[in-house]
PDB file of N, CA and C in Angstrom:
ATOM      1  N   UNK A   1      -6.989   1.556  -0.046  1.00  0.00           N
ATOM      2  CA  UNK A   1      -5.983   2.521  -0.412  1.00  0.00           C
ATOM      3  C   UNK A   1      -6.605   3.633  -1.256  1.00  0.00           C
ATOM      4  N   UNK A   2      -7.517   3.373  -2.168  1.00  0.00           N
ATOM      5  CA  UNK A   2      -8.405   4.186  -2.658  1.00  0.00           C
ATOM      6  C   UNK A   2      -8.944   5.305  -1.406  1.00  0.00           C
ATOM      7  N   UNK A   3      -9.641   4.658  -0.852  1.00  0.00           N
ATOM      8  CA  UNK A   3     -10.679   5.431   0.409  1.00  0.00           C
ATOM      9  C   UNK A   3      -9.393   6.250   1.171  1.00  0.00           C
ATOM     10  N   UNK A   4      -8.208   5.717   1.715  1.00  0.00           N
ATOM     11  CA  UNK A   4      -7.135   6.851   2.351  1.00  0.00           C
ATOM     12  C   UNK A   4      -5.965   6.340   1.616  1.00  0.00           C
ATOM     13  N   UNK A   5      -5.132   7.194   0.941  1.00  0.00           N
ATOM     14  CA  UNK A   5      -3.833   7.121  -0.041  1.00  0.00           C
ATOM     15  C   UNK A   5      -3.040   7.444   0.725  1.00  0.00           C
ATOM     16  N   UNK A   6      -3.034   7.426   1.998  1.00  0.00           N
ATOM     17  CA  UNK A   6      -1.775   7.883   3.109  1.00  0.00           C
ATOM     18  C   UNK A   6      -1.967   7.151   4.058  1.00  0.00           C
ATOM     19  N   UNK A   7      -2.291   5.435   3.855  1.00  0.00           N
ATOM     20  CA  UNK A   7      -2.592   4.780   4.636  1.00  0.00           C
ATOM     21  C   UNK A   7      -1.613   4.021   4.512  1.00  0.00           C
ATOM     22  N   UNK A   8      -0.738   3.342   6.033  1.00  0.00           N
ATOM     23  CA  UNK A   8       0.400   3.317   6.118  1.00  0.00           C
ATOM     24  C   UNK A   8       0.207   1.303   6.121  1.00  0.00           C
ATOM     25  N   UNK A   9       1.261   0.850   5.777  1.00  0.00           N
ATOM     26  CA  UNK A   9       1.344  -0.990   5.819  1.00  0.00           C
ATOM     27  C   UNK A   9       0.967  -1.794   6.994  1.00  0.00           C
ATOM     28  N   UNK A  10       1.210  -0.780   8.301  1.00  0.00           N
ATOM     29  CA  UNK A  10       0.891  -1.416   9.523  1.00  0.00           C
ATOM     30  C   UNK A  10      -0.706  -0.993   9.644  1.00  0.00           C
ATOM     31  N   UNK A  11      -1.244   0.132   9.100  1.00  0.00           N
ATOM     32  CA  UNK A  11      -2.381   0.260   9.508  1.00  0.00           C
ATOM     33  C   UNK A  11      -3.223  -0.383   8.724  1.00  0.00           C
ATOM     34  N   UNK A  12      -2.525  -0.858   7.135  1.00  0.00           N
ATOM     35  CA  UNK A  12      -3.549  -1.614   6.713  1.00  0.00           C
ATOM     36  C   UNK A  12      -3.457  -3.151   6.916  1.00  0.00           C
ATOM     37  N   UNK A  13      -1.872  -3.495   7.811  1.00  0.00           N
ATOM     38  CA  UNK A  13      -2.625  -5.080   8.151  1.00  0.00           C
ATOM     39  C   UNK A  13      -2.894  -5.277   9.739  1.00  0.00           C
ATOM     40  N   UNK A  14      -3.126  -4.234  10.103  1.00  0.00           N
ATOM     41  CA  UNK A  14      -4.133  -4.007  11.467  1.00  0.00           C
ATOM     42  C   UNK A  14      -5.412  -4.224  11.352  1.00  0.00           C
ATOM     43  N   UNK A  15      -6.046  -3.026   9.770  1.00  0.00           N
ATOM     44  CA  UNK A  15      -6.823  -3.619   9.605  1.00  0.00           C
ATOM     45  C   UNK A  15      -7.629  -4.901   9.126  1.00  0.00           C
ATOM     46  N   UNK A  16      -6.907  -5.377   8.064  1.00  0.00           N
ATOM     47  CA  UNK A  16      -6.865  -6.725   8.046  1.00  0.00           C
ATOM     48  C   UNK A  16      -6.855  -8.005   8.768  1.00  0.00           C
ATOM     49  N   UNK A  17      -6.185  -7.902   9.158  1.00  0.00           N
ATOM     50  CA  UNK A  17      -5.684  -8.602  10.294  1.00  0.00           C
ATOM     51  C   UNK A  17      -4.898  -9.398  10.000  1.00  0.00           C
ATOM     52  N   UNK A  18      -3.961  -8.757   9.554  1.00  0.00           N
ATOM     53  CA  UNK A  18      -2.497  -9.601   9.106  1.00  0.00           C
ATOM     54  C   UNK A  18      -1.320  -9.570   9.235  1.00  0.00           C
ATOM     55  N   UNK A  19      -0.353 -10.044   8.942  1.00  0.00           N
ATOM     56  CA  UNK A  19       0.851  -9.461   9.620  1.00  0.00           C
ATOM     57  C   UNK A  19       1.523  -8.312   8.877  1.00  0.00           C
ATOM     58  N   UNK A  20       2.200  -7.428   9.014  1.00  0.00           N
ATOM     59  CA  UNK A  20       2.732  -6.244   8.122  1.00  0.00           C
ATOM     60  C   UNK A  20       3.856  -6.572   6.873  1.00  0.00           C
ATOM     61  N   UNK A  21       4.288  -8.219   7.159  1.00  0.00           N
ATOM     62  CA  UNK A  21       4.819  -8.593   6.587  1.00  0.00           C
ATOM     63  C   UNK A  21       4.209  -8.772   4.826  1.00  0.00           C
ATOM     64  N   UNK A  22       3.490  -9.879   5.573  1.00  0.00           N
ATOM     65  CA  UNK A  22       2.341 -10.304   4.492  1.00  0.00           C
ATOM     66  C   UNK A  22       1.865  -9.174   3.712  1.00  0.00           C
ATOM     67  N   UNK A  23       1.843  -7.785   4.477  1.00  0.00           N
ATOM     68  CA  UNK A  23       1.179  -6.525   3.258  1.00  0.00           C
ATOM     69  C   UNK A  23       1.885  -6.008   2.804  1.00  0.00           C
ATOM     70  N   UNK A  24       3.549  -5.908   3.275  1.00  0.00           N
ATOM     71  CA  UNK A  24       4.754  -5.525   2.144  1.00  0.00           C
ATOM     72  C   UNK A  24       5.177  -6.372   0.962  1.00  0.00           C
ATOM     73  N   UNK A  25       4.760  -7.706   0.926  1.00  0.00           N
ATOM     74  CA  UNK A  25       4.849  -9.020   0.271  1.00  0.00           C
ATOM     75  C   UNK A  25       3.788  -8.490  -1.103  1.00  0.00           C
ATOM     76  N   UNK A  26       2.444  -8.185  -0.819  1.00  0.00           N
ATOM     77  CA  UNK A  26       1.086  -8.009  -1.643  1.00  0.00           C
ATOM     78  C   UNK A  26       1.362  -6.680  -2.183  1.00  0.00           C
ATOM     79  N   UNK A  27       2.227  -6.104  -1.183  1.00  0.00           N
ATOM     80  CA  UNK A  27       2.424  -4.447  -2.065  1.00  0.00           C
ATOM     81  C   UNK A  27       3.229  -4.200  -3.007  1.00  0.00           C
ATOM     82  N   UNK A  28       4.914  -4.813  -2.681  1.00  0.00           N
ATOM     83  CA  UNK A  28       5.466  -5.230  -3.547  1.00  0.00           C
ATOM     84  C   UNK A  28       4.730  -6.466  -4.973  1.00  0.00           C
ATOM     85  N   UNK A  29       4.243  -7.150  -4.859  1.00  0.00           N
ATOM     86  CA  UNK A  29       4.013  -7.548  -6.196  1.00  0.00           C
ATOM     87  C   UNK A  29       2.571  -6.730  -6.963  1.00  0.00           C
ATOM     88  N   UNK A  30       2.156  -5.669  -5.851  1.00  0.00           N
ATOM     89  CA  UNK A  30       1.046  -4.981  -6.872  1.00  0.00           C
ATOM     90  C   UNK A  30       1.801  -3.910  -7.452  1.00  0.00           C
ATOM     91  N   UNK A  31       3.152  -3.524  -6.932  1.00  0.00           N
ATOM     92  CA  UNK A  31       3.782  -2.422  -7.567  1.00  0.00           C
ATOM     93  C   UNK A  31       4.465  -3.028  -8.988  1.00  0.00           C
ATOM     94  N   UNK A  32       4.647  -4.314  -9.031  1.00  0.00           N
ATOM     95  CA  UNK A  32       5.491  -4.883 -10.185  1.00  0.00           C
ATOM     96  C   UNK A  32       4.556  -5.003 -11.184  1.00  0.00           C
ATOM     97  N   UNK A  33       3.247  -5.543 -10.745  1.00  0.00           N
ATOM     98  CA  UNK A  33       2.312  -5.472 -11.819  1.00  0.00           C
ATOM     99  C   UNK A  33       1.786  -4.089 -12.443  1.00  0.00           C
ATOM    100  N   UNK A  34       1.755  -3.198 -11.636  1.00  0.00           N
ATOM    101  CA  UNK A  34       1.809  -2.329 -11.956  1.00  0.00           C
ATOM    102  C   UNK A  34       0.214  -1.440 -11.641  1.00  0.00           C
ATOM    103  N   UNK A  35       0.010  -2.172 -11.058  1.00  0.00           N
ATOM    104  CA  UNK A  35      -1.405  -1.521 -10.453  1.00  0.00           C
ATOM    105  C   UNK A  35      -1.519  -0.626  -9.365  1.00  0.00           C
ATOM    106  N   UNK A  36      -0.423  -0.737  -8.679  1.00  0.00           N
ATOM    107  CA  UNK A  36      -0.133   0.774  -7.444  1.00  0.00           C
ATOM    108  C   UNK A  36       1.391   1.341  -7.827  1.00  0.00           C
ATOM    109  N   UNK A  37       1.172   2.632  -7.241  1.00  0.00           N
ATOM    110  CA  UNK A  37       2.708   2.914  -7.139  1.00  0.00           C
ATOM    111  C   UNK A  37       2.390   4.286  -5.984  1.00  0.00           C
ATOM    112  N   UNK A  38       3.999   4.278  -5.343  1.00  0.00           N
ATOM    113  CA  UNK A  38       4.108   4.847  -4.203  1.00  0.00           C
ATOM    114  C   UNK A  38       4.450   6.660  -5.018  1.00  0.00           C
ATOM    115  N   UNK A  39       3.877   7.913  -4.385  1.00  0.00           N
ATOM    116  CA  UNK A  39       3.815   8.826  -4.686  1.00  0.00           C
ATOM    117  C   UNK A  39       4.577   9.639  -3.933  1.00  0.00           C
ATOM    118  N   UNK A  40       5.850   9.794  -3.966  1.00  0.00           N
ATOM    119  CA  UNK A  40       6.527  11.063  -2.519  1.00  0.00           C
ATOM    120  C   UNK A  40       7.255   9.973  -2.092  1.00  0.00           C
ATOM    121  N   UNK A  41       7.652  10.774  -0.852  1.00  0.00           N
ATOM    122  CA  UNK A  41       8.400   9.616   0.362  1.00  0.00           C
ATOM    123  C   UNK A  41       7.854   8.853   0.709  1.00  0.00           C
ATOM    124  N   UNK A  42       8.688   7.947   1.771  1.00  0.00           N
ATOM    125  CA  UNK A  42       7.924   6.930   2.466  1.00  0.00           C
ATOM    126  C   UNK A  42       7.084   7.611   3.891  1.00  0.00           C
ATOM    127  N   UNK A  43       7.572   8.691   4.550  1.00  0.00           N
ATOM    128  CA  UNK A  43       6.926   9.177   5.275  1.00  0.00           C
ATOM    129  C   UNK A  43       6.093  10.241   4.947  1.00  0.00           C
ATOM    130  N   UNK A  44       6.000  10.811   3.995  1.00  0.00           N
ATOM    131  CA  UNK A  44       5.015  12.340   3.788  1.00  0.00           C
ATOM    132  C   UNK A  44       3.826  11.829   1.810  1.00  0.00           C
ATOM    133  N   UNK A  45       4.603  10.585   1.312  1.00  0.00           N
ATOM    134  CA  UNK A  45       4.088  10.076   0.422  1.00  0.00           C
ATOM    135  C   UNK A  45       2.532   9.560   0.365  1.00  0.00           C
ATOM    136  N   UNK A  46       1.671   9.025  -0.815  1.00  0.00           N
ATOM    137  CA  UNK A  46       0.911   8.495  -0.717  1.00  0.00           C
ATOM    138  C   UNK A  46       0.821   7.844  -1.910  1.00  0.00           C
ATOM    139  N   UNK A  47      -0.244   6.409  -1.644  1.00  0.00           N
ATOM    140  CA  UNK A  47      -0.465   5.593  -2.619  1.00  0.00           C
ATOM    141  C   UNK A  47      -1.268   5.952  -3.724  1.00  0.00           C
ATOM    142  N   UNK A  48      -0.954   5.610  -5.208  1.00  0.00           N
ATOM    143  CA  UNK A  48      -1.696   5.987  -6.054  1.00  0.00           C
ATOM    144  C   UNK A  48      -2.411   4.478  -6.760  1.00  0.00           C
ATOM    145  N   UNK A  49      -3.423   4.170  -6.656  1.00  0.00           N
ATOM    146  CA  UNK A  49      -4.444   3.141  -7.385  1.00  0.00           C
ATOM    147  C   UNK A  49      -4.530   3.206  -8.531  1.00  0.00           C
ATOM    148  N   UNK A  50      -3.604   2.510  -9.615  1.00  0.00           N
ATOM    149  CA  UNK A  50      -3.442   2.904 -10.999  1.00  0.00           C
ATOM    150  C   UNK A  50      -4.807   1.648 -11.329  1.00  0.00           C
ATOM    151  N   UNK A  51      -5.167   0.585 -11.111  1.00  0.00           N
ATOM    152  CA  UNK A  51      -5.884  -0.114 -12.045  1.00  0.00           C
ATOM    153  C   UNK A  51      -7.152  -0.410 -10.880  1.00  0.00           C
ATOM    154  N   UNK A  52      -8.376  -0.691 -11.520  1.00  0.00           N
ATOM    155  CA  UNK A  52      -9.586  -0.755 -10.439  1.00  0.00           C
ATOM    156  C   UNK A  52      -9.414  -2.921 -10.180  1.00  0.00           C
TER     157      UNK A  52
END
């Protein structure tokens, strides 16, 4: 998410190889912790990498 901040849930558990489920699951609890947060919309938005 670092390397592309407009990289979308399906493309990153494509790349993964996981289900899209499983990466809304990991996204949601990195947003609670507080280490990402979503920037804009869901379609024209991008991810911001608050903690390394």
């Amino acid at each position: 998410m670092k390397a592309d901040p407009f990289i979308t849930k399906a493309e990153l558990a494509e790349l993964l190889q996981v289900s899209p489920r499983w990466i809304a699951q990991k996204m949601k609890k990195l947003q609670a912790a507080g280490e990402i947060r979503r920037v804009g919309a869901d379609k024209n938005g991008w991810w911001d990498v608050l903690k390394e």
